[in-house]
PDB file of N, CA and C in Angstrom:
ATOM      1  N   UNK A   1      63.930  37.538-135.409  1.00  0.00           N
ATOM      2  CA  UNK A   1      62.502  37.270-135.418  1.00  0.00           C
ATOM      3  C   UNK A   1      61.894  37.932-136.641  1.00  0.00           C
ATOM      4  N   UNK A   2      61.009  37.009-136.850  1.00  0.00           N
ATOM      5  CA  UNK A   2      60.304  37.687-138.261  1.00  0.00           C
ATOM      6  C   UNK A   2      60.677  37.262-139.695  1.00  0.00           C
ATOM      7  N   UNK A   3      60.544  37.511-141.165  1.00  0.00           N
ATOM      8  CA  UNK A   3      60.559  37.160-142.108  1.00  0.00           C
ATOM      9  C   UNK A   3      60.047  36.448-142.628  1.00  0.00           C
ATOM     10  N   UNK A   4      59.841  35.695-143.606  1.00  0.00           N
ATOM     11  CA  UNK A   4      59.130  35.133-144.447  1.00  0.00           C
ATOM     12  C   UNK A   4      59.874  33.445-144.400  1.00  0.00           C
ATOM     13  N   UNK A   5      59.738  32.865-143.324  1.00  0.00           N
ATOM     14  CA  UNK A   5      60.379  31.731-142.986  1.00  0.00           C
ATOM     15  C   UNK A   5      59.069  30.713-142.996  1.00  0.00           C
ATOM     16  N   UNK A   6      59.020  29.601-143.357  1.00  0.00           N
ATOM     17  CA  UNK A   6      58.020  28.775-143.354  1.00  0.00           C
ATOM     18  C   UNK A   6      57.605  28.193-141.943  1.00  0.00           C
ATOM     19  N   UNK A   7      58.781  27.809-140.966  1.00  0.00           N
ATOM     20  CA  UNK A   7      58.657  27.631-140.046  1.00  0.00           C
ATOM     21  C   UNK A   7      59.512  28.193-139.058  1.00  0.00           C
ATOM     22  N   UNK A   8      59.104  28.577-138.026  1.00  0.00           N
ATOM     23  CA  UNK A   8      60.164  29.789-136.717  1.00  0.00           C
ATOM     24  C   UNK A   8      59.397  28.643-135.315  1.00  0.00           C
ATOM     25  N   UNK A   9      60.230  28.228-134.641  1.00  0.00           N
ATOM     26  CA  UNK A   9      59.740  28.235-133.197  1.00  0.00           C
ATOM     27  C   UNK A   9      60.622  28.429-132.286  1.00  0.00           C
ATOM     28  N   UNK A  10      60.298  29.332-131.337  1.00  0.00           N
ATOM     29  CA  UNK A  10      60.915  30.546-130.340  1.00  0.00           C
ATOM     30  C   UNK A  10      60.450  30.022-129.264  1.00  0.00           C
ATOM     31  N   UNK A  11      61.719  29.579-128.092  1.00  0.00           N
ATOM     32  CA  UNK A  11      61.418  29.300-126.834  1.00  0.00           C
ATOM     33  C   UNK A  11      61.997  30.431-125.900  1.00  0.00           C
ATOM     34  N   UNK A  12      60.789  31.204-124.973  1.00  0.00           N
ATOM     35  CA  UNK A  12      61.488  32.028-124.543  1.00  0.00           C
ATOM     36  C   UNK A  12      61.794  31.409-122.526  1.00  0.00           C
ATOM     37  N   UNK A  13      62.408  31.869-122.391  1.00  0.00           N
ATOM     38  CA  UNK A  13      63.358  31.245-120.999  1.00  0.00           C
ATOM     39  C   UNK A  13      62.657  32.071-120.150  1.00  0.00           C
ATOM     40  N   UNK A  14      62.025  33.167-119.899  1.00  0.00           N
ATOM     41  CA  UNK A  14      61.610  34.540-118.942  1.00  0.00           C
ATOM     42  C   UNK A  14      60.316  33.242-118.022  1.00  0.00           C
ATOM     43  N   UNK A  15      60.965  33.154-116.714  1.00  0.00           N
ATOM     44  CA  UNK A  15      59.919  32.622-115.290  1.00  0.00           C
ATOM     45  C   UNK A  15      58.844  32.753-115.737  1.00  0.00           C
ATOM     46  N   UNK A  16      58.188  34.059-116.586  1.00  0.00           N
ATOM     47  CA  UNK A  16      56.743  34.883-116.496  1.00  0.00           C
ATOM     48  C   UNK A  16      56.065  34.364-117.892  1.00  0.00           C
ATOM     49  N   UNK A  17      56.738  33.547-118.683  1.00  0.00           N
ATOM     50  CA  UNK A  17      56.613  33.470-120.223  1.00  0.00           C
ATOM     51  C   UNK A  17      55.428  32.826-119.726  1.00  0.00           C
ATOM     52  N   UNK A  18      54.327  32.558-120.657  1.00  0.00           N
ATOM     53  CA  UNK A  18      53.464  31.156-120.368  1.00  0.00           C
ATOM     54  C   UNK A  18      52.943  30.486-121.772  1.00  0.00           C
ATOM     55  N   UNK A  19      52.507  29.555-121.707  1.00  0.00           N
ATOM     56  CA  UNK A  19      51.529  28.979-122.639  1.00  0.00           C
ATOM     57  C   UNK A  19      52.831  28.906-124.297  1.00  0.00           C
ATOM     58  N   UNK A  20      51.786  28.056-125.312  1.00  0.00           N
ATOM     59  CA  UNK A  20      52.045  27.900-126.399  1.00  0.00           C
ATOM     60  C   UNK A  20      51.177  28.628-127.807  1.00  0.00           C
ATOM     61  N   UNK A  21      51.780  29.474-128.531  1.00  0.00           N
ATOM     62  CA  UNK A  21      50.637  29.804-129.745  1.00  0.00           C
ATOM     63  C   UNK A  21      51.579  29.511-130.724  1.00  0.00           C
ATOM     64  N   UNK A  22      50.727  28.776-132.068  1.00  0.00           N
ATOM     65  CA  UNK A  22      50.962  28.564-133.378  1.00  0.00           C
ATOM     66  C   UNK A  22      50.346  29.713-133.838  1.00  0.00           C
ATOM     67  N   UNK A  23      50.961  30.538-134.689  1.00  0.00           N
ATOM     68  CA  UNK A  23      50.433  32.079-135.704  1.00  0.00           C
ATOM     69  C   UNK A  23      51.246  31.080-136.710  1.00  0.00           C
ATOM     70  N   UNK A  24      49.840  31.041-137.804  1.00  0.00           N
ATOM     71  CA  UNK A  24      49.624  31.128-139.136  1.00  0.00           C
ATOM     72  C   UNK A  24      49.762  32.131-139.532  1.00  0.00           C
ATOM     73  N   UNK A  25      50.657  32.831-140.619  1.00  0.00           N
ATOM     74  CA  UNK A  25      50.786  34.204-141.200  1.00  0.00           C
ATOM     75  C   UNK A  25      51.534  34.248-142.219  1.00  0.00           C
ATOM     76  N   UNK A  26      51.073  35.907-142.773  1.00  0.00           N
ATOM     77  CA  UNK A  26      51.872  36.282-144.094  1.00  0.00           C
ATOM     78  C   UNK A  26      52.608  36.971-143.367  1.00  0.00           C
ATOM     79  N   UNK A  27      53.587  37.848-144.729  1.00  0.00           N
ATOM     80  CA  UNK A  27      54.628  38.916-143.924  1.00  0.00           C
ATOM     81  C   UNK A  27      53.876  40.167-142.715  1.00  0.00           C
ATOM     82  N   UNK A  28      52.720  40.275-143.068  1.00  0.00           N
ATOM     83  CA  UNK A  28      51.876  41.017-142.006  1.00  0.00           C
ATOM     84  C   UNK A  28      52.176  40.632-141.016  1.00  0.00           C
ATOM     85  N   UNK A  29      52.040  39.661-140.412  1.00  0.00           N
ATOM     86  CA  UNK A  29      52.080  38.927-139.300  1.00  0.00           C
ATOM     87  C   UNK A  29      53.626  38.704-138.697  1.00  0.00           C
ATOM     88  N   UNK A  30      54.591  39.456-139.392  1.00  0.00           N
ATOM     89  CA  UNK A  30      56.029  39.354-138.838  1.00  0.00           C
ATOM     90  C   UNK A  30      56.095  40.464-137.515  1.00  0.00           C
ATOM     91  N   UNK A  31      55.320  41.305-137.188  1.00  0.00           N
ATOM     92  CA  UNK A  31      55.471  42.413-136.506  1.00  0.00           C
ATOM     93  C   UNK A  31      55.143  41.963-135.364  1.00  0.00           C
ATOM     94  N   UNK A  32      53.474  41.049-135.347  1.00  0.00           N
ATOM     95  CA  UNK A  32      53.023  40.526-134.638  1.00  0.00           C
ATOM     96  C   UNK A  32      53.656  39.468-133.418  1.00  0.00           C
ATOM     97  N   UNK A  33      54.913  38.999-134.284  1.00  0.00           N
ATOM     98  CA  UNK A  33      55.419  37.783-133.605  1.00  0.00           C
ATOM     99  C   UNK A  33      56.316  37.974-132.617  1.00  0.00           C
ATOM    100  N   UNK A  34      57.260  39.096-133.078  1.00  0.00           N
ATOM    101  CA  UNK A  34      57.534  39.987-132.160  1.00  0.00           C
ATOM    102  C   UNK A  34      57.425  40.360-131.117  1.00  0.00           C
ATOM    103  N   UNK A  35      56.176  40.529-130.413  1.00  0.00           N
ATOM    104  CA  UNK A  35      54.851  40.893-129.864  1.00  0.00           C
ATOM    105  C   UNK A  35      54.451  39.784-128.380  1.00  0.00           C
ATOM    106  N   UNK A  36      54.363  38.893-129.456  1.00  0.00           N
ATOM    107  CA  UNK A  36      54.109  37.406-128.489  1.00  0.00           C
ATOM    108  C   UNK A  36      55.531  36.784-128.200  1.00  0.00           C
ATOM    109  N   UNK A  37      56.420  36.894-129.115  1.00  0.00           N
ATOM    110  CA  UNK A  37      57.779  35.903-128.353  1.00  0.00           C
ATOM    111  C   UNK A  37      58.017  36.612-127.081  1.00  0.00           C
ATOM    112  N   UNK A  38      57.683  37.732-127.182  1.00  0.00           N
ATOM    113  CA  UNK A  38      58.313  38.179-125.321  1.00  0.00           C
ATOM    114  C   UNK A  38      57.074  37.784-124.231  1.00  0.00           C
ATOM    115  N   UNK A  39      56.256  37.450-124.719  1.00  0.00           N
ATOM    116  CA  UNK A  39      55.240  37.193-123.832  1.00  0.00           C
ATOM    117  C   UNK A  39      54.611  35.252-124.022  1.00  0.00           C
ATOM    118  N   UNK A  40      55.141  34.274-124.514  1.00  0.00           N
ATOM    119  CA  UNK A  40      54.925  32.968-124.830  1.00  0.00           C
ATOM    120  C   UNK A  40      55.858  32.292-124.436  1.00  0.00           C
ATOM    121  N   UNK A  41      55.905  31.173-123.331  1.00  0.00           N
ATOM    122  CA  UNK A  41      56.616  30.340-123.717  1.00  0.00           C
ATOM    123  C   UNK A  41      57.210  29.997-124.797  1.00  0.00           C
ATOM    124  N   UNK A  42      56.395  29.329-125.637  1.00  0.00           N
ATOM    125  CA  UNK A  42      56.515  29.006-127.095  1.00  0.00           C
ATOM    126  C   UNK A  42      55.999  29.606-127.783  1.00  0.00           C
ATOM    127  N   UNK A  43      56.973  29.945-129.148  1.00  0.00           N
ATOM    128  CA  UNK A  43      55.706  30.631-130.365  1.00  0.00           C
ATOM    129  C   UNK A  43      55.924  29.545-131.903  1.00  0.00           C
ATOM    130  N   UNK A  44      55.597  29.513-132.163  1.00  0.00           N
ATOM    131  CA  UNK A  44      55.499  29.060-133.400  1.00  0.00           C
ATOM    132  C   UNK A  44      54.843  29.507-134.409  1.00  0.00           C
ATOM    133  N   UNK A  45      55.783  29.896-135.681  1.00  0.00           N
ATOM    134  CA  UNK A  45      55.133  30.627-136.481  1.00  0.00           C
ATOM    135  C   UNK A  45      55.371  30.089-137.646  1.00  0.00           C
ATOM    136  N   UNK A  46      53.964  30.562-138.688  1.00  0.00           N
ATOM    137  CA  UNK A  46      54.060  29.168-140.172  1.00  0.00           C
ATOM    138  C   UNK A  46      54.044  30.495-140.804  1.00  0.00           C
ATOM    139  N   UNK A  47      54.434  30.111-142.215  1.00  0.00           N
ATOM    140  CA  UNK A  47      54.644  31.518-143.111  1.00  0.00           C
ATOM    141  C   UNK A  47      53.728  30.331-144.564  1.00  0.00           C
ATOM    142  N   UNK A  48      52.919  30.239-144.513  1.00  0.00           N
ATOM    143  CA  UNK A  48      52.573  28.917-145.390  1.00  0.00           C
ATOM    144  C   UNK A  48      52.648  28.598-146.566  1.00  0.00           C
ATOM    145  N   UNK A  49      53.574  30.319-146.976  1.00  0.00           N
ATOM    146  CA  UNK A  49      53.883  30.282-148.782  1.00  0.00           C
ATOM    147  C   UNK A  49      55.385  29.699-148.742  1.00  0.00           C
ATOM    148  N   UNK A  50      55.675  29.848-147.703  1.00  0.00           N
ATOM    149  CA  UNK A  50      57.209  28.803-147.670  1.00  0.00           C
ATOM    150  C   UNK A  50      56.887  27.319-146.599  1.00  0.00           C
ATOM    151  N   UNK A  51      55.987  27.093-146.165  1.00  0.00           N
ATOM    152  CA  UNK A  51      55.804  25.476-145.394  1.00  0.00           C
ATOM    153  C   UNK A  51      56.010  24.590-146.080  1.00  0.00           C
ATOM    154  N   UNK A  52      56.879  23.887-145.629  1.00  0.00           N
ATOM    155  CA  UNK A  52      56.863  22.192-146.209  1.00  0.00           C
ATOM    156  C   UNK A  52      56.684  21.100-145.244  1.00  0.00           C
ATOM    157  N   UNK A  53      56.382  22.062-143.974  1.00  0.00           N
ATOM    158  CA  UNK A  53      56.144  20.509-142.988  1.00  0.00           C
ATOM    159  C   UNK A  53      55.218  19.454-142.864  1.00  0.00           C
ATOM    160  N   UNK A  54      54.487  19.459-142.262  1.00  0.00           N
ATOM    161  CA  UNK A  54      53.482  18.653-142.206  1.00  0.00           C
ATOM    162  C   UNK A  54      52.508  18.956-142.025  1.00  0.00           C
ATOM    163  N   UNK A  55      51.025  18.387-142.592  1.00  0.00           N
ATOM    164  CA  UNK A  55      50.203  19.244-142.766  1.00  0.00           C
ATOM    165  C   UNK A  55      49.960  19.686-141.208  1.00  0.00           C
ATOM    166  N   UNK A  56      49.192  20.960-141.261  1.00  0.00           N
ATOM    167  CA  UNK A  56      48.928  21.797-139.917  1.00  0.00           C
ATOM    168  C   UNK A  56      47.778  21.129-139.037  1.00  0.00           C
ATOM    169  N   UNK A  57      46.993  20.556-139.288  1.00  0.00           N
ATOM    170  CA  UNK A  57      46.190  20.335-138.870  1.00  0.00           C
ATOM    171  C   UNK A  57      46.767  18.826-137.752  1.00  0.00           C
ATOM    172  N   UNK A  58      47.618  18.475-138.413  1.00  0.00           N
ATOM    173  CA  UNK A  58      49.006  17.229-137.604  1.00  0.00           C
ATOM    174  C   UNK A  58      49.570  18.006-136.609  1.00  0.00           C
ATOM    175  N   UNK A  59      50.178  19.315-137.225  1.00  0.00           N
ATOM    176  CA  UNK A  59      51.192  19.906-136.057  1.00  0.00           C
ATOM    177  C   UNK A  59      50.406  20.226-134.894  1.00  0.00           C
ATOM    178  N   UNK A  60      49.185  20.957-135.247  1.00  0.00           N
ATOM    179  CA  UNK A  60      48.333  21.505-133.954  1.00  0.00           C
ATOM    180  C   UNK A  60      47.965  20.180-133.358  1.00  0.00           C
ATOM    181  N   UNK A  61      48.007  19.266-133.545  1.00  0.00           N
ATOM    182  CA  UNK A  61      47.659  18.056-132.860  1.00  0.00           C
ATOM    183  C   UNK A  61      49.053  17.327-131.555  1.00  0.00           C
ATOM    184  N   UNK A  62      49.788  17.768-132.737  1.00  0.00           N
ATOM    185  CA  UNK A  62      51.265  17.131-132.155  1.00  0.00           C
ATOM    186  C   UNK A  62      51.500  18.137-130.814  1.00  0.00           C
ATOM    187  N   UNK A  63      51.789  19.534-131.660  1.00  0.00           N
ATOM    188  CA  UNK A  63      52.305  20.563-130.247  1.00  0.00           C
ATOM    189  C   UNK A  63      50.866  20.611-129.139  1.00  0.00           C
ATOM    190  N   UNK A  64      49.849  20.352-129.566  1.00  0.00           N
ATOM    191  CA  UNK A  64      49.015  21.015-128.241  1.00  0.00           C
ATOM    192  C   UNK A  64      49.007  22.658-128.308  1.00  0.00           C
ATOM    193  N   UNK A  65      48.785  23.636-128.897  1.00  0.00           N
ATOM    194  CA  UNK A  65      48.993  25.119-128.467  1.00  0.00           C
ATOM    195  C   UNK A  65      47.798  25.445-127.480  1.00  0.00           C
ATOM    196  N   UNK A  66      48.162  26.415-126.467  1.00  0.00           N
ATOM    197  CA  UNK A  66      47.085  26.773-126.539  1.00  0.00           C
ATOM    198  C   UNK A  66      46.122  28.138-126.736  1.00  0.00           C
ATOM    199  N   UNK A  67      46.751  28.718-128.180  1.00  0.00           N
ATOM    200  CA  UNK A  67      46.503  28.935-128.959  1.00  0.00           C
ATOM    201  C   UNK A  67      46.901  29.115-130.305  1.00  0.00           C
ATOM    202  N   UNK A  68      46.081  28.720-131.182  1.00  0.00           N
ATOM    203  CA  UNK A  68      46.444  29.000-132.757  1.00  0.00           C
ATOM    204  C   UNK A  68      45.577  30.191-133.150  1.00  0.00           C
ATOM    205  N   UNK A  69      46.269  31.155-133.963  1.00  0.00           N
ATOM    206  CA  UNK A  69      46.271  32.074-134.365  1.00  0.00           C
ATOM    207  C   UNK A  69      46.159  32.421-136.319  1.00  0.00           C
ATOM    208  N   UNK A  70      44.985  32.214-136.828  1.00  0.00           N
ATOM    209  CA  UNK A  70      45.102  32.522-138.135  1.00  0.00           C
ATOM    210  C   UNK A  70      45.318  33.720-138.793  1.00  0.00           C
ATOM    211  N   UNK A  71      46.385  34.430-139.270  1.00  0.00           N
ATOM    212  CA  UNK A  71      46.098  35.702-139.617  1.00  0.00           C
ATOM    213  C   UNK A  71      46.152  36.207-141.020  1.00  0.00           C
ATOM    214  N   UNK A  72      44.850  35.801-141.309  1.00  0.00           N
ATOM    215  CA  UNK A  72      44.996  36.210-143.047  1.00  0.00           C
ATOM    216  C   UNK A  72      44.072  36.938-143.679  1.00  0.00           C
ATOM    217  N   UNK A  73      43.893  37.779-144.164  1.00  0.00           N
ATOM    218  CA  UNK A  73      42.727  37.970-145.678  1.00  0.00           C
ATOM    219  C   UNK A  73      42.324  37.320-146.780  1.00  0.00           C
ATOM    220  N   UNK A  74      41.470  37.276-147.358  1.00  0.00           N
ATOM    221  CA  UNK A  74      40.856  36.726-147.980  1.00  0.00           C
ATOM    222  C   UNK A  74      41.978  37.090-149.121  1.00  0.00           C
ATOM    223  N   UNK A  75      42.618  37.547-149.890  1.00  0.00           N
ATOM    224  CA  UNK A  75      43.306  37.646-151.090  1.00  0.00           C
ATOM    225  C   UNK A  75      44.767  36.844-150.419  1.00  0.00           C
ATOM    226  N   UNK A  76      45.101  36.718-149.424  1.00  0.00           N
ATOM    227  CA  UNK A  76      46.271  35.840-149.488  1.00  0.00           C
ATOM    228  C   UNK A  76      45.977  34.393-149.558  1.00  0.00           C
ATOM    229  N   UNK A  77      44.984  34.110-149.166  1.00  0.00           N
ATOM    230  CA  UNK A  77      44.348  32.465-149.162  1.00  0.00           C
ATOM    231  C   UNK A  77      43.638  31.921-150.621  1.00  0.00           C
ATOM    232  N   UNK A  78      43.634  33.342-151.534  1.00  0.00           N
ATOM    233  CA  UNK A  78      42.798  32.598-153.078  1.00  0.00           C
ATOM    234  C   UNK A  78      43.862  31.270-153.293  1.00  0.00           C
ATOM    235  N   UNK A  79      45.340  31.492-153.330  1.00  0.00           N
ATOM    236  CA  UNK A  79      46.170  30.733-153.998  1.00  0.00           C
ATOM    237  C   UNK A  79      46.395  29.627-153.641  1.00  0.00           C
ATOM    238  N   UNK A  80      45.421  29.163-152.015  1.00  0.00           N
ATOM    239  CA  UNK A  80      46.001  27.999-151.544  1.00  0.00           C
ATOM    240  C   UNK A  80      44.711  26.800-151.121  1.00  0.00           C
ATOM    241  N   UNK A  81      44.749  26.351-152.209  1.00  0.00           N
ATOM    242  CA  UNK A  81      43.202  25.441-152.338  1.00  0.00           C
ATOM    243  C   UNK A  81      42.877  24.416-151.691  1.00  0.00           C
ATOM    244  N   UNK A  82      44.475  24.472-150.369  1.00  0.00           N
ATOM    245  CA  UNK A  82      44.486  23.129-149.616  1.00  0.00           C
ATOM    246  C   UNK A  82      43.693  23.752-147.888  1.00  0.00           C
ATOM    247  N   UNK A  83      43.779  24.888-147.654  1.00  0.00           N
ATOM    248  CA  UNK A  83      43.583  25.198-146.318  1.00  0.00           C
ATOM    249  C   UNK A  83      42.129  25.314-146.216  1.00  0.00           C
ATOM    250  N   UNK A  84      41.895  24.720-144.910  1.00  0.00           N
ATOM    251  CA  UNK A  84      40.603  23.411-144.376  1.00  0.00           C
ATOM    252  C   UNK A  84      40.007  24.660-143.586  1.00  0.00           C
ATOM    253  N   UNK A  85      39.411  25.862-143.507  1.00  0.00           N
ATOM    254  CA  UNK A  85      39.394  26.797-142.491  1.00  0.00           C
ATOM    255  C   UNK A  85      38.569  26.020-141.258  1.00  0.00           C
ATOM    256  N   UNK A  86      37.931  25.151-141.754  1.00  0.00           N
ATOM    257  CA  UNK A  86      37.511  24.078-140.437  1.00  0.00           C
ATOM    258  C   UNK A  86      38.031  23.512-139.496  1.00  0.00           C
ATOM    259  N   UNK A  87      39.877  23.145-139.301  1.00  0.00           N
ATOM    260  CA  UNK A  87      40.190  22.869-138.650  1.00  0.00           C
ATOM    261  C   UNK A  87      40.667  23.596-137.271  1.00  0.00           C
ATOM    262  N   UNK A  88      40.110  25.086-137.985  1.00  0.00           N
ATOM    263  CA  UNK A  88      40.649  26.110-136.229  1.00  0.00           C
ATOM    264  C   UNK A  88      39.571  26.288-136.082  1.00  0.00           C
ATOM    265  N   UNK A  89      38.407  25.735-136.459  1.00  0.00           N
ATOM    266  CA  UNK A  89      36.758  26.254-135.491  1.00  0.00           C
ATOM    267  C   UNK A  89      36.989  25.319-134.434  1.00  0.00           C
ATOM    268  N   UNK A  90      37.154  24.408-134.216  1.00  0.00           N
ATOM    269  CA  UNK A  90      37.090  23.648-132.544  1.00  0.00           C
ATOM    270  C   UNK A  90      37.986  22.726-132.975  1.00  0.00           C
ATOM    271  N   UNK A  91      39.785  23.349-132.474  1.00  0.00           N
ATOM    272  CA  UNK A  91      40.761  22.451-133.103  1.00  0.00           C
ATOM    273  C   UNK A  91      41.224  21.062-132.311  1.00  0.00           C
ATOM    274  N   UNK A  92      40.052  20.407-131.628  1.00  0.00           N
ATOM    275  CA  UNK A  92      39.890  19.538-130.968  1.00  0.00           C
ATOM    276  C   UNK A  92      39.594  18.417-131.297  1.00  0.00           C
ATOM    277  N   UNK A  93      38.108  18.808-131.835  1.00  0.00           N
ATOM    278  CA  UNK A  93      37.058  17.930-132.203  1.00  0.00           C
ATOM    279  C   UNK A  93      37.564  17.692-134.309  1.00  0.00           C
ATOM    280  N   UNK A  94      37.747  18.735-134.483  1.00  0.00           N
ATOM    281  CA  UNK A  94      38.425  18.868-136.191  1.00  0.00           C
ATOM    282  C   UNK A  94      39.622  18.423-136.398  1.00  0.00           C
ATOM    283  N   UNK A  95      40.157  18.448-135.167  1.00  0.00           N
ATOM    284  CA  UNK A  95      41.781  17.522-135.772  1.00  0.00           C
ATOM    285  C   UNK A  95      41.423  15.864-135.255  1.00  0.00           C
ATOM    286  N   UNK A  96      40.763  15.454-134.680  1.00  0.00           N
ATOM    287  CA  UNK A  96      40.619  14.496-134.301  1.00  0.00           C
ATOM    288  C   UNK A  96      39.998  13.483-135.665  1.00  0.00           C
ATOM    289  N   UNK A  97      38.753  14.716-136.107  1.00  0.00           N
ATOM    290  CA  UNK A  97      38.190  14.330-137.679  1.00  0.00           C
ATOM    291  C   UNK A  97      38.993  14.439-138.575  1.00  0.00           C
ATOM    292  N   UNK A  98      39.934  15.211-138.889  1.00  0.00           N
ATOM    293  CA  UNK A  98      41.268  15.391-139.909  1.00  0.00           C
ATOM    294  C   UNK A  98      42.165  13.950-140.151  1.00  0.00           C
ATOM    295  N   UNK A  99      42.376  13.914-138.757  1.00  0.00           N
ATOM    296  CA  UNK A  99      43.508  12.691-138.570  1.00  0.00           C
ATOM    297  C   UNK A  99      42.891  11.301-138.439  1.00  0.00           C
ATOM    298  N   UNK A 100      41.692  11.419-138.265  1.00  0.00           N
ATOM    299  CA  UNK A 100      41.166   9.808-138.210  1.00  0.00           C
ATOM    300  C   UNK A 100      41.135   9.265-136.740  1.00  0.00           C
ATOM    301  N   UNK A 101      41.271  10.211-135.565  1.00  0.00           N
ATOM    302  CA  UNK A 101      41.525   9.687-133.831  1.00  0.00           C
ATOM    303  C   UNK A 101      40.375  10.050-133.602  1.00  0.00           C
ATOM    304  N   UNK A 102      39.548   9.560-132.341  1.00  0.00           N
ATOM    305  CA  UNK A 102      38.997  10.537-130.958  1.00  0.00           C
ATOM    306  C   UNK A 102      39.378  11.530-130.402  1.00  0.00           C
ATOM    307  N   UNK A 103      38.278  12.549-130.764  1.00  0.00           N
ATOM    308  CA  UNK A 103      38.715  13.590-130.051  1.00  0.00           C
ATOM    309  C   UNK A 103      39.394  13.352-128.251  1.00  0.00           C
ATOM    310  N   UNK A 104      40.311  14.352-127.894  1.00  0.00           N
ATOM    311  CA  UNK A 104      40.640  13.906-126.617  1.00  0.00           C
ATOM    312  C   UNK A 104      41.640  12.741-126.255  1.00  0.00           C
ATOM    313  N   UNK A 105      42.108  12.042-127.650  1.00  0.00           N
ATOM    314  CA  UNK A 105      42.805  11.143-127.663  1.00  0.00           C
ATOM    315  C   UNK A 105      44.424  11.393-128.441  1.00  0.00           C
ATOM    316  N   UNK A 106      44.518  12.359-128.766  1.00  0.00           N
ATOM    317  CA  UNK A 106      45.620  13.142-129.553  1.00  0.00           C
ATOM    318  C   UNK A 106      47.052  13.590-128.605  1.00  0.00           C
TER     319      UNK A 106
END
């Protein structure tokens, strides 16, 4: 667990696990993940200086989490002129506007 991997998703097997979170993160955020895989069903974690998947605002649509997790500062995000910080204010109604669907229809 952990490192600077673009994409990690961790299914944990424990009866007690629950729910799904996507964490957006830098290497900060490796400690963190840690943290939640023993406690998540699912974790999923983006490292976004190594992502090549698809854009995020697709994946949170695709997986359903229920929660996404942004964890950044303002100096790790100067370099990346593509991230929409609009799509985790109500990732419902914003991915629905992202992708071109009805909300509720995803």
């Amino acid at each position: 667990m952990g490192g600077d991997f673009g994409y990690q998703r961790t299914e944990n097997p424990d009866p007690a696990a629950r729910g799904t979170i996507i964490l957006v993160k830098g290497s900060f955020g490796d400690a963190l993940s840690t943290y939640l895989a023993e406690r998540v069903k699912t974790l999923i974690t983006i490292d976004e200086r190594h992502y090549t998947g698809p854009d995020l605002s697709k994946l949170v649509a695709q997986r359903h989490p229920d929660l996404v997790i942004v964890m950044h500062n303002q100096v790790s995000m100067l370099g990346n002129k593509q991230f929409n910080s609009l799509a985790w204010v109500d990732v419902a109604t914003n991915t629905a506007r992202l992708c071109g669907t009805p909300a509720g229809d995803g």
